[in-house]
N, C-alpha and C. Protein backbone atom coordinates (compact mmCIF):
# COMPACT_ATOMS: atom_id res chain seq x y z
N UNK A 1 103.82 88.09 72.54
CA UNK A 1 103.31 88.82 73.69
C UNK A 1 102.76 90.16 73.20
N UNK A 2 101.51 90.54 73.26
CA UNK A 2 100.70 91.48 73.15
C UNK A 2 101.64 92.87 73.68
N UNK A 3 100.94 93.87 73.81
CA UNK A 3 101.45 95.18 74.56
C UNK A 3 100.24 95.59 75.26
N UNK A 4 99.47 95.17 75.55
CA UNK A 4 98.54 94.88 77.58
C UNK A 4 99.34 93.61 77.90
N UNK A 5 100.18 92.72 77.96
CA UNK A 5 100.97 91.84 78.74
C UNK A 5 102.09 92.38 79.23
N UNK A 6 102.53 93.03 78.21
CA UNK A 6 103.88 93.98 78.41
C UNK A 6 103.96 94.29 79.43
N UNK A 7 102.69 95.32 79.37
CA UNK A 7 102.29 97.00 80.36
C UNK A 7 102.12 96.05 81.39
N UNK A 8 101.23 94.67 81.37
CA UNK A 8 100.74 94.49 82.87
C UNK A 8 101.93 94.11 83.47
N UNK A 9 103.08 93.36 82.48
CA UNK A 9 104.31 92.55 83.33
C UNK A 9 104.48 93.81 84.03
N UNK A 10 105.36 94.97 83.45
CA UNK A 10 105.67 96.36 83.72
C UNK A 10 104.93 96.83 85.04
N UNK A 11 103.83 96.70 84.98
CA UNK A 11 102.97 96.84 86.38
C UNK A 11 103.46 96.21 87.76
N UNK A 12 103.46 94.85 87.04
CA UNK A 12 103.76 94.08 88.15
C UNK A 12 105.09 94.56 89.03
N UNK A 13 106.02 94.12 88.35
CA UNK A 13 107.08 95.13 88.52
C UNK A 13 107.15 96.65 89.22
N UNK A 14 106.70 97.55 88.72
CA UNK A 14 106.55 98.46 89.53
C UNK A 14 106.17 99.08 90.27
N UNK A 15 104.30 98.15 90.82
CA UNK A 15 103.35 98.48 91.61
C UNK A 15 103.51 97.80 92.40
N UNK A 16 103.57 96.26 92.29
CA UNK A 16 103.57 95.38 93.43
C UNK A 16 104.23 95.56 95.02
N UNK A 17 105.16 96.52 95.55
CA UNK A 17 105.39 96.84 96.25
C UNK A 17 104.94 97.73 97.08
N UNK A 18 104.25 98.70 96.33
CA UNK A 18 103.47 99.92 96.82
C UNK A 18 101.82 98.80 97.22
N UNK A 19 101.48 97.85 96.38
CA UNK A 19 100.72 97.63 96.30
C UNK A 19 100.07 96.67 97.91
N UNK A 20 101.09 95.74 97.84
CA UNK A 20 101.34 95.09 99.04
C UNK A 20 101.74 95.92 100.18
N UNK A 21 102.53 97.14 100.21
CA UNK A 21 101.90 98.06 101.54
C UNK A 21 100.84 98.37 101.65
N UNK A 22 100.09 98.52 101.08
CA UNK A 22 98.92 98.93 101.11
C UNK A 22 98.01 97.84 101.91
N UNK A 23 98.42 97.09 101.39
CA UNK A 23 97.38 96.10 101.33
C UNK A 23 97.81 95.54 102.69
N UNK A 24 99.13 95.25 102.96
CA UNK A 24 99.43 95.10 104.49
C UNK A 24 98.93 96.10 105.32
N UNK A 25 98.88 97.15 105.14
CA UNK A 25 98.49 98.44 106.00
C UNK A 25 96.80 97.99 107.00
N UNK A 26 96.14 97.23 105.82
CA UNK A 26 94.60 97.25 105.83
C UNK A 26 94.12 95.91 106.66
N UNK A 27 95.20 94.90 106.29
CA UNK A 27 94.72 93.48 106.84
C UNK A 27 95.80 92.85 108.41
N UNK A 28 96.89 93.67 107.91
CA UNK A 28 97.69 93.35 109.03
C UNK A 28 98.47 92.09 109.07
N UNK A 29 98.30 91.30 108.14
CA UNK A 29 98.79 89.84 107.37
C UNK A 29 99.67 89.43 106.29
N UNK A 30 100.76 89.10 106.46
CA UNK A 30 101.53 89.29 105.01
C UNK A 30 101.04 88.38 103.68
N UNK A 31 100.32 87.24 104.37
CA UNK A 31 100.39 85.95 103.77
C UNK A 31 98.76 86.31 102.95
N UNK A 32 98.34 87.52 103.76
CA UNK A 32 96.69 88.26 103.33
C UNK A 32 96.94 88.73 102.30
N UNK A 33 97.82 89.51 102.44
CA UNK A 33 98.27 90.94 101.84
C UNK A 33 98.91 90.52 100.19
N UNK A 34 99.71 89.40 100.60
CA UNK A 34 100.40 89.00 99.06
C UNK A 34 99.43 88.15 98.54
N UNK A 35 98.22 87.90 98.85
CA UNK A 35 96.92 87.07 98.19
C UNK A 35 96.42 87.55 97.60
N UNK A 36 95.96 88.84 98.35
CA UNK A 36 95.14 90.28 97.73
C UNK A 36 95.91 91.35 96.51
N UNK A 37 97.11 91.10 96.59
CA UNK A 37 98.15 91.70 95.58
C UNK A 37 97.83 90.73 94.51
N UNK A 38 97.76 89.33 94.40
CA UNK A 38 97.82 88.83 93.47
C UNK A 38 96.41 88.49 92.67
N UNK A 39 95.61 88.59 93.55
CA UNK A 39 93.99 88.54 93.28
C UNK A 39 93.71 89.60 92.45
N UNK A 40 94.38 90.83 92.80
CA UNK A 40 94.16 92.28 91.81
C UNK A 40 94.67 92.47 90.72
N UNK A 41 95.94 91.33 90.72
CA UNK A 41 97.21 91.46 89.35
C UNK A 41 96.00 90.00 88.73
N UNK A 42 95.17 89.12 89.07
CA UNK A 42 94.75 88.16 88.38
C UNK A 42 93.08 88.92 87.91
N UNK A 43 92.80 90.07 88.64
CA UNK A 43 92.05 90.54 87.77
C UNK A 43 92.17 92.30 87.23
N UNK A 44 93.11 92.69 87.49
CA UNK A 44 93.53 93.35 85.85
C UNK A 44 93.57 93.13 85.10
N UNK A 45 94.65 91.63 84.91
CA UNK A 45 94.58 91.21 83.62
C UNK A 45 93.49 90.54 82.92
N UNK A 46 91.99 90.29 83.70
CA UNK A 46 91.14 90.14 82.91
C UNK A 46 89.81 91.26 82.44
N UNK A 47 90.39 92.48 83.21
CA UNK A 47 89.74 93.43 83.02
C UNK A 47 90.99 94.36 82.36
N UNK A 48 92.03 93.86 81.44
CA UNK A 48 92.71 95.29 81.02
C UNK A 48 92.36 95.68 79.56
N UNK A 49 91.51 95.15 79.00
CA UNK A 49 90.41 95.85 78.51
C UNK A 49 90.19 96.96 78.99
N UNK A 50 89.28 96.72 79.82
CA UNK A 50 88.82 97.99 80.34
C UNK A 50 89.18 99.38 80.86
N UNK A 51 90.89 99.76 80.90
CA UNK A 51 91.68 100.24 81.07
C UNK A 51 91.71 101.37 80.23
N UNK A 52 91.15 102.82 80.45
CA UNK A 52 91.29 103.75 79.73
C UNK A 52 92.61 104.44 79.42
N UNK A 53 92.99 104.18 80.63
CA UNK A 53 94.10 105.64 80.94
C UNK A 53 93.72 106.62 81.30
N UNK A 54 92.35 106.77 81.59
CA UNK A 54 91.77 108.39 82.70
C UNK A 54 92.69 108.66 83.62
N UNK A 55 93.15 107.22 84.00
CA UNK A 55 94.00 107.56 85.47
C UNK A 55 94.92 106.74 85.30
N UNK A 56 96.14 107.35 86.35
CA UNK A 56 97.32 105.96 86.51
C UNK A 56 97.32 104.69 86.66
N UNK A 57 98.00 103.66 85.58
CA UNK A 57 98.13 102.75 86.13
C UNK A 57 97.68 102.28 87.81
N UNK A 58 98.86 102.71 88.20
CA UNK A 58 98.85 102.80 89.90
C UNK A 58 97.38 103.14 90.19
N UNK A 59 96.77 104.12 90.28
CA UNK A 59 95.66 104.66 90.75
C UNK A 59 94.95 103.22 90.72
N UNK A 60 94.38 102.95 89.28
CA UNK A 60 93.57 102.01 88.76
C UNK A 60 94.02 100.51 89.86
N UNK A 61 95.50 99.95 89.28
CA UNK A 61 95.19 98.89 90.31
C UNK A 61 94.67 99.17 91.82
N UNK A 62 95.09 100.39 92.39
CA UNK A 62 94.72 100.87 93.83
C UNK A 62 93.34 100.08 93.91
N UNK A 63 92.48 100.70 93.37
CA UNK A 63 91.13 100.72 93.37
C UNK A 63 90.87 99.23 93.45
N UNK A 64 91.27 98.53 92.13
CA UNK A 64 90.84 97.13 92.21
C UNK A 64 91.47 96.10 93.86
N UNK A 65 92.54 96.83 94.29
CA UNK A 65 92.64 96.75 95.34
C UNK A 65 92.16 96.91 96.60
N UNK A 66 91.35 97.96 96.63
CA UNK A 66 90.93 98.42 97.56
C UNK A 66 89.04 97.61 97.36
N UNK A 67 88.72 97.33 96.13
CA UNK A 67 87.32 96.63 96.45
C UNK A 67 87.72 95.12 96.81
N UNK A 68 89.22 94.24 96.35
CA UNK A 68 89.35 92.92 96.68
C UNK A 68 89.32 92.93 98.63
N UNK A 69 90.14 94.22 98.90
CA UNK A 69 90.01 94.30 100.84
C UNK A 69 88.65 94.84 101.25
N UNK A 70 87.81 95.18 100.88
CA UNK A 70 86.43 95.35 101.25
C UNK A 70 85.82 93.99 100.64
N UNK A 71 85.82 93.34 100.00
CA UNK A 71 84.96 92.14 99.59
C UNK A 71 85.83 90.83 100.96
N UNK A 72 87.27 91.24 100.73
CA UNK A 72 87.35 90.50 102.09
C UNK A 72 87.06 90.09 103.33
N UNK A 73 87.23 91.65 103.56
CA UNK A 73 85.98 91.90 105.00
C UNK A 73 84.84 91.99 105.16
N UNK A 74 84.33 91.99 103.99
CA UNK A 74 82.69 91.93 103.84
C UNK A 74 81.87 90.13 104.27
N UNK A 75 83.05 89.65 103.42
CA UNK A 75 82.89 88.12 103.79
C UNK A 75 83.02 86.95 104.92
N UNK A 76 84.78 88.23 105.50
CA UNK A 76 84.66 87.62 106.80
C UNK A 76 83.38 87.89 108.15
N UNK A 77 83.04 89.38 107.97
CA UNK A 77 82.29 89.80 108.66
C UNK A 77 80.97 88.94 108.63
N UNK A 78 80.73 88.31 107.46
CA UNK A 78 79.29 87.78 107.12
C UNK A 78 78.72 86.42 107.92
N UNK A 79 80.65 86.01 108.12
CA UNK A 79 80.27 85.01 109.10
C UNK A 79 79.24 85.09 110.40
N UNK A 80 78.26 83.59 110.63
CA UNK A 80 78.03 84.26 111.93
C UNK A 80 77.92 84.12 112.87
N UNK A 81 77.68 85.17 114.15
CA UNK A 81 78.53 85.32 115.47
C UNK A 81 77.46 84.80 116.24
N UNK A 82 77.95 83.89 117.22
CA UNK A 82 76.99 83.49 118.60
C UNK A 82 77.42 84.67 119.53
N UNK A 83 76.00 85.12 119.47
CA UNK A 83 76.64 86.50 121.01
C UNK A 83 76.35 85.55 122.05
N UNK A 84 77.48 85.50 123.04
CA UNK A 84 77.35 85.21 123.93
C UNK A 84 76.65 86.14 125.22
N UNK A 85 75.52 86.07 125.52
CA UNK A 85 74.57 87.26 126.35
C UNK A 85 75.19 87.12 127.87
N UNK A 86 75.69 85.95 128.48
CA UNK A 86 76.56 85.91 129.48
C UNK A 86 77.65 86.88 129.74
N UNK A 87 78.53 87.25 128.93
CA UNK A 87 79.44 88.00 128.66
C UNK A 87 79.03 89.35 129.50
N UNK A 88 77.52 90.01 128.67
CA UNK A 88 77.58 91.14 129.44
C UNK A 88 76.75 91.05 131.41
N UNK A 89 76.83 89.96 131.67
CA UNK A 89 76.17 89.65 132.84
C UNK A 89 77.52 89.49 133.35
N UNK A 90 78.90 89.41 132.86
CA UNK A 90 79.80 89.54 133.52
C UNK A 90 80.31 91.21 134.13
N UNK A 91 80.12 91.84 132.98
CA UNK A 91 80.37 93.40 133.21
C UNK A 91 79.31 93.96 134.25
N UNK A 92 78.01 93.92 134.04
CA UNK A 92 76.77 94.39 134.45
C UNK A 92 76.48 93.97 134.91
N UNK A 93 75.20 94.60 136.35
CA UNK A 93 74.51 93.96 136.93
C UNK A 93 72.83 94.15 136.31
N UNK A 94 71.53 93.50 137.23
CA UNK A 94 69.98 93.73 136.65
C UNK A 94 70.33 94.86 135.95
N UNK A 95 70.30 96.01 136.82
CA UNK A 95 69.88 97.51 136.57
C UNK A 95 71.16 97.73 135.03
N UNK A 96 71.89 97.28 134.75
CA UNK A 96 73.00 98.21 133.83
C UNK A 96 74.14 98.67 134.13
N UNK A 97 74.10 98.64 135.62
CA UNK A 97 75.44 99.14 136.40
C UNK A 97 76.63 98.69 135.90
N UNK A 98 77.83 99.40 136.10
CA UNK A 98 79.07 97.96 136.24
C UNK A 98 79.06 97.47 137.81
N UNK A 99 79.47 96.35 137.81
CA UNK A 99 79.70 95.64 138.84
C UNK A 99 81.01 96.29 139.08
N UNK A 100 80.91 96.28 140.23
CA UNK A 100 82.28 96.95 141.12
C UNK A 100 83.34 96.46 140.79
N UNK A 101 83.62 95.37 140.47
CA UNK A 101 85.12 94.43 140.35
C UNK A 101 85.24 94.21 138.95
N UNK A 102 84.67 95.45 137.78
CA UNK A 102 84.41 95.23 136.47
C UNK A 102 84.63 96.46 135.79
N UNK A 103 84.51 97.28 136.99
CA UNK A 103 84.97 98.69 136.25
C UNK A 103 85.80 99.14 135.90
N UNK A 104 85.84 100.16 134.51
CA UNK A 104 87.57 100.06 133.93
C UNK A 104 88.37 101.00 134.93
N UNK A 105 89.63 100.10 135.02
CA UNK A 105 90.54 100.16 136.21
C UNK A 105 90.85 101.74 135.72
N UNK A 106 92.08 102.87 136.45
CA UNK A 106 92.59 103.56 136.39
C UNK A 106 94.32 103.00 136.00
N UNK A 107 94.52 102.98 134.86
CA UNK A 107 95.99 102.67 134.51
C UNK A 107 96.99 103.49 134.86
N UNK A 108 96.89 103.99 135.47
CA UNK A 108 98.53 104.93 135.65
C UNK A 108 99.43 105.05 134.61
N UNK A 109 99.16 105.02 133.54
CA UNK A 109 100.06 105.34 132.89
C UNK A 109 99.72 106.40 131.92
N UNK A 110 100.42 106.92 131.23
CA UNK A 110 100.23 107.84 129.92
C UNK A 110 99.69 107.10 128.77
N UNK A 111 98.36 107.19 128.82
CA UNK A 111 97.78 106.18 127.60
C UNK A 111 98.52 106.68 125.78
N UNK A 112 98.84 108.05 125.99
CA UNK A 112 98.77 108.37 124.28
C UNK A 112 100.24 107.66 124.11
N UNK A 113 101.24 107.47 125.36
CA UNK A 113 102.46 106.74 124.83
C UNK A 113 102.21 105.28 124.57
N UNK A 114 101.09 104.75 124.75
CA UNK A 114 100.88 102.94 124.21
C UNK A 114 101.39 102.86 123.29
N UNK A 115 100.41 103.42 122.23
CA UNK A 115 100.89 102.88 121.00
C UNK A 115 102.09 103.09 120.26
N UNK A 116 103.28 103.62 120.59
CA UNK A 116 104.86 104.03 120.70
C UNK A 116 105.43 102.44 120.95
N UNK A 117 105.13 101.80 122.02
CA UNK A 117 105.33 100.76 123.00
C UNK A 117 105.16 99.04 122.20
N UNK A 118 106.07 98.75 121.42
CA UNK A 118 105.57 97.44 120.38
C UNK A 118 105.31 96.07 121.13
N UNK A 119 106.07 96.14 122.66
CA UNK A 119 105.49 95.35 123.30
C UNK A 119 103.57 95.09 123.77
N UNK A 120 103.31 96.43 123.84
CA UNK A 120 101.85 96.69 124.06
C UNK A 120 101.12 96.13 122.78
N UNK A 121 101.90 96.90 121.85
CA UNK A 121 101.29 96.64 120.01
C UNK A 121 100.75 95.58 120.18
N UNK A 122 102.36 94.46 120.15
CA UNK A 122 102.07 92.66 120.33
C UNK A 122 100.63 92.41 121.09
N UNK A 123 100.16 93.16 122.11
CA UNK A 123 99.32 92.55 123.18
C UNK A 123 97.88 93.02 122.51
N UNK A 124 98.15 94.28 121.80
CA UNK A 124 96.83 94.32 121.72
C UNK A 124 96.49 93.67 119.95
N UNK A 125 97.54 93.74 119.44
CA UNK A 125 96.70 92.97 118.26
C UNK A 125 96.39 91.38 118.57
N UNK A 126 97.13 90.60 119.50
CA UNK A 126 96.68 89.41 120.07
C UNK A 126 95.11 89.57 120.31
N UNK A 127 94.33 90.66 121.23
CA UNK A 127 94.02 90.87 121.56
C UNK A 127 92.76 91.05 120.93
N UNK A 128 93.07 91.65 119.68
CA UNK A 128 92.34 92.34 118.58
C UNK A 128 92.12 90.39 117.71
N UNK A 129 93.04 89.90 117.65
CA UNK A 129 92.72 88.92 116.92
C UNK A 129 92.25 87.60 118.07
N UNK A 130 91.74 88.06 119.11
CA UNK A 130 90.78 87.02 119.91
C UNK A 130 89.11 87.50 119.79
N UNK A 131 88.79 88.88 119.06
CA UNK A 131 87.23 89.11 118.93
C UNK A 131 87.46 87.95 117.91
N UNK A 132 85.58 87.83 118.14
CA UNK A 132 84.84 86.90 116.84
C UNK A 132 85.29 88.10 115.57
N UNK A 133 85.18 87.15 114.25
CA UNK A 133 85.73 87.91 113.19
C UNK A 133 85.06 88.99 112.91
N UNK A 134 83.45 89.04 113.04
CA UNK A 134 82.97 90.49 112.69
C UNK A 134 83.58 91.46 113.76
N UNK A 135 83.80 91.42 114.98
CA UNK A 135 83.62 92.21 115.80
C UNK A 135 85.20 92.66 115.63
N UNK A 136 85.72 91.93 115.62
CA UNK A 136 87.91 92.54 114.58
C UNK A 136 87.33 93.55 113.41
N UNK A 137 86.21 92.66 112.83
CA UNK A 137 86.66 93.83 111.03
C UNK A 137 86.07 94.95 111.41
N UNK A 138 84.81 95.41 112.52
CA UNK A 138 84.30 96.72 112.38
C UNK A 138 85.34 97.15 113.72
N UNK A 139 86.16 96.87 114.38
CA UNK A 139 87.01 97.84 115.53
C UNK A 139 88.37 98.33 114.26
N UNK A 140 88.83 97.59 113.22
CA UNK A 140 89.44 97.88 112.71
C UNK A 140 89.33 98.61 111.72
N UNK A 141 88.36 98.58 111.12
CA UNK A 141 87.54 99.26 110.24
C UNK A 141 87.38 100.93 110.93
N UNK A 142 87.02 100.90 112.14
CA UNK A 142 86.46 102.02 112.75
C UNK A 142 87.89 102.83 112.58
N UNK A 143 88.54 102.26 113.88
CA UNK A 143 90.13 102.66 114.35
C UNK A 143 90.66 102.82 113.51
N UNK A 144 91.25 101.59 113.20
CA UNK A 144 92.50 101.68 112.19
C UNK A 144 92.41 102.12 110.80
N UNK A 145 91.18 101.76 110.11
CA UNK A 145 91.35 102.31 108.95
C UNK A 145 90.38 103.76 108.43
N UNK A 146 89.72 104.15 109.85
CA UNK A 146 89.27 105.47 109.76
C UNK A 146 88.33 105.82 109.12
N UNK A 147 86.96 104.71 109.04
CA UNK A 147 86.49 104.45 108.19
C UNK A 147 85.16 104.91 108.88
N UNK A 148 83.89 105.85 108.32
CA UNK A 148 82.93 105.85 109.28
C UNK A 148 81.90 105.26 109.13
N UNK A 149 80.90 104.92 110.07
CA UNK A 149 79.75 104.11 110.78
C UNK A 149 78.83 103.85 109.34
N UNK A 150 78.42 104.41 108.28
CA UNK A 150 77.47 104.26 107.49
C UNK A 150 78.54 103.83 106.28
N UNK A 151 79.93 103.93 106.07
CA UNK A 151 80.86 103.57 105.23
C UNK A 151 80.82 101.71 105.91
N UNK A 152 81.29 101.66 107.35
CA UNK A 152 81.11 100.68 107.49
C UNK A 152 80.15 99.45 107.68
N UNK A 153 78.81 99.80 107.59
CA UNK A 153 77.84 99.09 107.70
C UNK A 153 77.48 98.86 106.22
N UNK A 154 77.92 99.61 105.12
CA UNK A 154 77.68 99.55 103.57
C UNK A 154 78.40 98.63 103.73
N UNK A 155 79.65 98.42 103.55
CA UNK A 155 80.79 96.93 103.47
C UNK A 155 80.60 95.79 104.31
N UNK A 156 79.63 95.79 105.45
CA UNK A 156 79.34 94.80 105.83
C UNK A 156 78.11 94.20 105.82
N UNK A 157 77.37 95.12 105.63
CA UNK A 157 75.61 95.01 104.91
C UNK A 157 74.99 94.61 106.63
N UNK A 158 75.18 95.35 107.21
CA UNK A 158 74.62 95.90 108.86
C UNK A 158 74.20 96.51 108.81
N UNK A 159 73.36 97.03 109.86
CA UNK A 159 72.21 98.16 110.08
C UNK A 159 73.52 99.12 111.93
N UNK A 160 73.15 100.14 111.73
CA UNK A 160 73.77 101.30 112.41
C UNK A 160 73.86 100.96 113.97
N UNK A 161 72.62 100.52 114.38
CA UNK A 161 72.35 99.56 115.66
C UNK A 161 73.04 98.63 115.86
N UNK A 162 73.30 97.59 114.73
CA UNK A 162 74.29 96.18 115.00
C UNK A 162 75.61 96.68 114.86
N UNK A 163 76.22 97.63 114.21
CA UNK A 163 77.18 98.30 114.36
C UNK A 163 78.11 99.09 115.52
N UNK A 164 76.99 99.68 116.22
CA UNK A 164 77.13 100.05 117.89
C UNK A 164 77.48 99.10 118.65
N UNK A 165 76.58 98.00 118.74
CA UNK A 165 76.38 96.95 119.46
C UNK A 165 77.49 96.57 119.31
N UNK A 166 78.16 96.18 118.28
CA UNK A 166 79.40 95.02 118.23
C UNK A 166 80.59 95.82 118.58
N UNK A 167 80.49 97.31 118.41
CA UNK A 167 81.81 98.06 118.81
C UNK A 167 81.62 97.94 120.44
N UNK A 168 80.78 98.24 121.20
CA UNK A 168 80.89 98.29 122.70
C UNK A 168 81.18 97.14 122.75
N UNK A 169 80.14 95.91 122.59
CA UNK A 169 81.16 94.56 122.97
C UNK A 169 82.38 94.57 122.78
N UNK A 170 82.84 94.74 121.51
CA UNK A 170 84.31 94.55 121.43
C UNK A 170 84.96 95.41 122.13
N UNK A 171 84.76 96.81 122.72
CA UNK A 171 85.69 97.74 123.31
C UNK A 171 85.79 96.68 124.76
N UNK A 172 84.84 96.53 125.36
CA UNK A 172 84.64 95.64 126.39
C UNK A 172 85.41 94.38 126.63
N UNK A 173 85.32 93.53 125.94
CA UNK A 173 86.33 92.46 125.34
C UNK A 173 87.99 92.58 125.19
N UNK A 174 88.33 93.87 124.66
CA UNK A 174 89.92 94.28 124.59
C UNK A 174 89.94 94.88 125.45
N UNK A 175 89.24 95.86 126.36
CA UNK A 175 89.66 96.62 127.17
C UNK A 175 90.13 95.44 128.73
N UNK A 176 89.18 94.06 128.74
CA UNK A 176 89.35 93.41 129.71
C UNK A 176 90.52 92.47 129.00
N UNK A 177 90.92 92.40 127.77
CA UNK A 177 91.74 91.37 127.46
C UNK A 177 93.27 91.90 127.45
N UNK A 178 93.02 93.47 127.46
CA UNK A 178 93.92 94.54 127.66
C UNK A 178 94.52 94.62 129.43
N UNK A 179 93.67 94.53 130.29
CA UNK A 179 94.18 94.84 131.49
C UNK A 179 94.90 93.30 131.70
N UNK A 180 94.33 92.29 131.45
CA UNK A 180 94.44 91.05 131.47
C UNK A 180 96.34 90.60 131.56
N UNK A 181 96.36 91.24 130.43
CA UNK A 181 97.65 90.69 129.77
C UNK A 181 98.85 92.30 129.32
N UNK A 182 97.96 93.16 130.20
CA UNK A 182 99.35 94.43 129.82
C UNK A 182 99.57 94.50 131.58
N UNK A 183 98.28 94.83 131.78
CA UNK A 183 98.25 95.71 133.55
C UNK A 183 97.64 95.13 133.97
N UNK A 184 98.41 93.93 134.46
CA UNK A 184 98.31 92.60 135.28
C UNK A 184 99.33 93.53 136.58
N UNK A 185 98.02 93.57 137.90
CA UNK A 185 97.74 94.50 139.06
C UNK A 185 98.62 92.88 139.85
């Protein structure tokens, strides 16, 4: 056994945990998350060559980590989506309006305590995982991983316009799949 097998066993060992939070943090999937951990440990070791030591261990796998979850979502996103144009003839009328029996309700509640609430959590990542797949990776992308509009259209190879577009649909989509199944009137 060499000493880059060593170091990488050694890696394995001591990153893989940090590594797989991470990586859970981003996809929300365990069964994702320990794929993408191992996809990065199967190419270190064919890039540990290339391994200066400019930076930490850690750092370094980060990275190779962090392009295997952007090539992920790049791919799922690539899939592609039938817009359904009906959809917004449900919200809207000719003119653009909302239709009266479409407008977002008034919840009574304290919205900033939702996300505290893991029952809600449950509802809305259900929720989140009923968009078509592009329209999940850029609300999550946006939201959750804080990522902005020209960051996210680089990883999905979109233009700024189709980017808009798919966030209002989708806000539209959870916000009705949201009253649906939380604040059921």
């Amino acid at each position: 056994m060499n000493t880059q097998q060593i170091n990488l066993s050694e890696w394995v060992e001591t990153y893989a945990k940090d590594l797989y939070s991470w990586a859970f943090h981003k996809v929300s999937d365990s069964e994702l998350a320990k794929d993408l951990v191992q996809d990065t440990f199967l190419a270190a070791t064919q890039k540990i060559a290339t391994f200066k030591g400019d930076s930490s261990p850690k750092t370094w796998l980060m990275s190779i980590l962090n392009y295997k979850i952007i090539d992920y979502y790049r791919k799922k996103a690539n899939k592609p989506v039938r817009l359904d144009m009906q959809s917004f003839a449900e919200y809207f009328d000719e003119e653009g309006d909302w239709k009266t029996e479409k407008r977002p309700k008034d919840w009574h509640q304290d919205e900033s305590q939702l996300l505290d609430d893991s029952d809600f959590r449950m509802i809305l990542e259900k929720c989140l995982d009923a968009l078509p797949d592009k329209w999940n990776v850029c609300i999550k992308s946006k939201y959750l991983m804080n990522k902005d509009g020209n960051e996210i259209c680089q990883d999905l190879e979109i233009t700024a316009t189709n980017l808009w577009q798919i966030i209002h649909r989708a806000k539209l989509q959870l916000r009705d799949c949201v009253e649906l199944n939380w604040f059921k009137n």
